[in-house]
C-alpha atoms as a PDB file:
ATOM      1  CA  UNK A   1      57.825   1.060-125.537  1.00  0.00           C
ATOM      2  CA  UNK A   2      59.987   0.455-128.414  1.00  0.00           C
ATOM      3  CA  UNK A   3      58.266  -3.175-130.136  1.00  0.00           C
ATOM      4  CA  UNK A   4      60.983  -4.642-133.408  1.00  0.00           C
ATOM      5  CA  UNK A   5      58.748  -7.496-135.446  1.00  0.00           C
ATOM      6  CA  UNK A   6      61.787  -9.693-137.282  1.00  0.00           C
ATOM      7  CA  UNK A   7      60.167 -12.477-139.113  1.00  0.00           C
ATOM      8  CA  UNK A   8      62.849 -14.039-141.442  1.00  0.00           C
ATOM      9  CA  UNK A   9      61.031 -15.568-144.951  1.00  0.00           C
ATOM     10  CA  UNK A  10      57.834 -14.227-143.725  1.00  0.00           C
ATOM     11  CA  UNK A  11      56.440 -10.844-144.840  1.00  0.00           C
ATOM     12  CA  UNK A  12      54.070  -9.823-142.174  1.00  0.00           C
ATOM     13  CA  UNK A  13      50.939  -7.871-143.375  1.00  0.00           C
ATOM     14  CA  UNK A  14      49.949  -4.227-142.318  1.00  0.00           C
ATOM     15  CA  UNK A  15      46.987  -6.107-140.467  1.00  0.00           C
ATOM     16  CA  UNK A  16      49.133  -8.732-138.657  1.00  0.00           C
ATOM     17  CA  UNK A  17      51.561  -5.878-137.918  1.00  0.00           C
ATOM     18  CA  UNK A  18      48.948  -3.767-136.354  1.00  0.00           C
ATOM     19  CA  UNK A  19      47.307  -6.513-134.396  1.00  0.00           C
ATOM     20  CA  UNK A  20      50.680  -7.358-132.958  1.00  0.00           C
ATOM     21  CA  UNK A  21      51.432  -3.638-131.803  1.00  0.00           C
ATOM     22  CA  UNK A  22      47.908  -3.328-130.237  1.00  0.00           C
ATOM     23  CA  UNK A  23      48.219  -6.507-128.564  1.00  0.00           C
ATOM     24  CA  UNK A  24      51.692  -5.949-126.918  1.00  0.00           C
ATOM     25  CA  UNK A  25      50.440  -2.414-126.178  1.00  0.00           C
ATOM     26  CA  UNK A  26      47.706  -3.474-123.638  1.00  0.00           C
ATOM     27  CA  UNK A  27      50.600  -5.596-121.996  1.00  0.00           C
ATOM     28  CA  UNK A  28      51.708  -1.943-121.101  1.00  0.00           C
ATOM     29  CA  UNK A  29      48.910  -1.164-119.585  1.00  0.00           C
ATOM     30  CA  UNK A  30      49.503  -4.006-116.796  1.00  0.00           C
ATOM     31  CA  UNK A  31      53.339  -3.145-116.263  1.00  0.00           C
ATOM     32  CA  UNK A  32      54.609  -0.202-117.153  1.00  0.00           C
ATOM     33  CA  UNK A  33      58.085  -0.630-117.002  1.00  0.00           C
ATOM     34  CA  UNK A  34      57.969  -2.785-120.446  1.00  0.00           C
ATOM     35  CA  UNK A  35      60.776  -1.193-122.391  1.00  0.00           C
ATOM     36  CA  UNK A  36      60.787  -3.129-125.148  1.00  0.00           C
ATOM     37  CA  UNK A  37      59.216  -6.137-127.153  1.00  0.00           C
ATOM     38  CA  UNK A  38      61.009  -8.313-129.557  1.00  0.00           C
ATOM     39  CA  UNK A  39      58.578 -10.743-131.939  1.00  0.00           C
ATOM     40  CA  UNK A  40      59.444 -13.373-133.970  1.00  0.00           C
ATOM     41  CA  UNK A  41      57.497 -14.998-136.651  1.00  0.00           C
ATOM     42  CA  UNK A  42      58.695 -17.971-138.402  1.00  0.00           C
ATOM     43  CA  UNK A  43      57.072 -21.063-139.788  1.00  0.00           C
ATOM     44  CA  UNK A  44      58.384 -24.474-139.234  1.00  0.00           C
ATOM     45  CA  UNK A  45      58.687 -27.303-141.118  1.00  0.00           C
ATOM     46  CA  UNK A  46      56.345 -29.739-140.284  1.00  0.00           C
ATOM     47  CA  UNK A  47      53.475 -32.392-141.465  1.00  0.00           C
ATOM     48  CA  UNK A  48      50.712 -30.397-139.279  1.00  0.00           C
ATOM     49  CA  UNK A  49      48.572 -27.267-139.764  1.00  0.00           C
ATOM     50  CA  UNK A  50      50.647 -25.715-136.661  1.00  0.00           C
ATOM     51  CA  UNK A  51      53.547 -24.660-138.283  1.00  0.00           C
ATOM     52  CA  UNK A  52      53.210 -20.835-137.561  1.00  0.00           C
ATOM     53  CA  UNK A  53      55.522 -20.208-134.406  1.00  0.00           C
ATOM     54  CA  UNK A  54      55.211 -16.789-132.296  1.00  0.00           C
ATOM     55  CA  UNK A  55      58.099 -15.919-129.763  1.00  0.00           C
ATOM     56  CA  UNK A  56      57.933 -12.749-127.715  1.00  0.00           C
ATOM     57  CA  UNK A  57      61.374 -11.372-125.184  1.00  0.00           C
ATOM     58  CA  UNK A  58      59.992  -8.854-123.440  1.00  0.00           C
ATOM     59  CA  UNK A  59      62.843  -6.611-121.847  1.00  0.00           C
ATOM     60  CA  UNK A  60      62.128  -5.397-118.416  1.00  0.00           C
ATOM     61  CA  UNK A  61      64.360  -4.046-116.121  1.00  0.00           C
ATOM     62  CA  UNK A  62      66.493  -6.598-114.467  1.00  0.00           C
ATOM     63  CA  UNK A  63      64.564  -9.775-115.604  1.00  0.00           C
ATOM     64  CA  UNK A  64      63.601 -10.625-119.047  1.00  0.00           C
ATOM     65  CA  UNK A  65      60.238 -12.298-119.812  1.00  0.00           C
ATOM     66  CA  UNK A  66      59.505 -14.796-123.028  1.00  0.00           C
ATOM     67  CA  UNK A  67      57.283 -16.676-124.375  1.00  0.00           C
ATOM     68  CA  UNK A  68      56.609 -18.808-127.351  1.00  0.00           C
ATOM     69  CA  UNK A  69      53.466 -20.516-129.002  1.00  0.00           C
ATOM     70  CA  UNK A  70      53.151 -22.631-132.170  1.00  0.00           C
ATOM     71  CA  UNK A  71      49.315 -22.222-134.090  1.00  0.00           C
ATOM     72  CA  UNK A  72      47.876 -22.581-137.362  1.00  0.00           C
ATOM     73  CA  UNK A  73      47.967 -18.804-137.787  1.00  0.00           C
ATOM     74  CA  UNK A  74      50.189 -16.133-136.941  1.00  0.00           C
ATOM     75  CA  UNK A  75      47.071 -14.007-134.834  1.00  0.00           C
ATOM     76  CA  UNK A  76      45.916 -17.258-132.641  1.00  0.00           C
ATOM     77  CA  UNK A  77      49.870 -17.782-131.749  1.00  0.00           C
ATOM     78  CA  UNK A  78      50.963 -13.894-130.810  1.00  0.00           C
ATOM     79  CA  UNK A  79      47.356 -14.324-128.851  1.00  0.00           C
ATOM     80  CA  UNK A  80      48.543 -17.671-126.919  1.00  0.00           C
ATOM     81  CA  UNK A  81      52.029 -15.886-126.300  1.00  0.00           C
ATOM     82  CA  UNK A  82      50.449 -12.596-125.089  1.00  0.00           C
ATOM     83  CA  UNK A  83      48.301 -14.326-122.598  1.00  0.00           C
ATOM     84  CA  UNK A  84      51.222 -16.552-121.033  1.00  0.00           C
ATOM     85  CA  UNK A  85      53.218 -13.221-120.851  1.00  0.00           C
ATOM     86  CA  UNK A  86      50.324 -11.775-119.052  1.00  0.00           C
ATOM     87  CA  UNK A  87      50.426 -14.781-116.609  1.00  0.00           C
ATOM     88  CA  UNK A  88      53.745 -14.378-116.376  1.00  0.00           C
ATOM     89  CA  UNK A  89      53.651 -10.340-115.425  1.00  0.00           C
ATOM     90  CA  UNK A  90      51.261 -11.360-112.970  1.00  0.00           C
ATOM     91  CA  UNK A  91      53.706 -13.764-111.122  1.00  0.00           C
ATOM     92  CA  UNK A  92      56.400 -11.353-111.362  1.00  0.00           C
ATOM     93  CA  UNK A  93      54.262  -8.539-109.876  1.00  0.00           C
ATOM     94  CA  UNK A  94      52.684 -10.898-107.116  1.00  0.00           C
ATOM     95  CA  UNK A  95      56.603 -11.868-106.266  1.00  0.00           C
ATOM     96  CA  UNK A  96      57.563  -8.484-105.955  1.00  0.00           C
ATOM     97  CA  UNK A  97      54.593  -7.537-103.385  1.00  0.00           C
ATOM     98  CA  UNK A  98      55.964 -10.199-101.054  1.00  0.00           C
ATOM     99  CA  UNK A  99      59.512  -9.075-101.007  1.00  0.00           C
ATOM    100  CA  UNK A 100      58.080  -5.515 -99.697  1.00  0.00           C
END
């Protein structure tokens, strides 16, 4: 699975880099036919401590799954956004098992 991090005015560290790999990775290891993962970091202007914004595309064939969490850091948001496209993966698969 091919994963592109794009995070305009932010320079991600070698830890947060790593942490989002590994995380996306295990999303592999509940649907396989993940071909790709597109993150983006940003931070938002705004007056509260959320401001760090995590969106995720994950490109599967024929249906595209996203997600997108706001936190105070960049780890607790990719987190958030991981586990909603784990919910989501879940729905999809479930869906799929009652169209058989």
């Amino acid at each position: 699975m091919q994963i592109l991090i794009q995070s305009p005015h932010v320079t991600p560290t070698e830890e947060l880099t790593k942490f989002i790999k590994n995380k996306i990775g295990k999303l592999s290891h509940f649907y396989d036919r993940i071909e790709a993962a597109e993150v983006f970091l940003k931070i938002e202007k705004s007056d509260s401590t959320d401001d760090k914004v995590c969106e995720i595309r994950l490109a599967i064939p024929g249906n595209d799954l996203f997600g997108k969490k706001q936190s105070d850091t960049f780890e607790d948001a990719v987190t958030k956004v991981i586990d909603v496209l784990h919910g989501e993966i879940d729905k999809m698969k479930t869906r799929f098992q009652h169209q058989q």
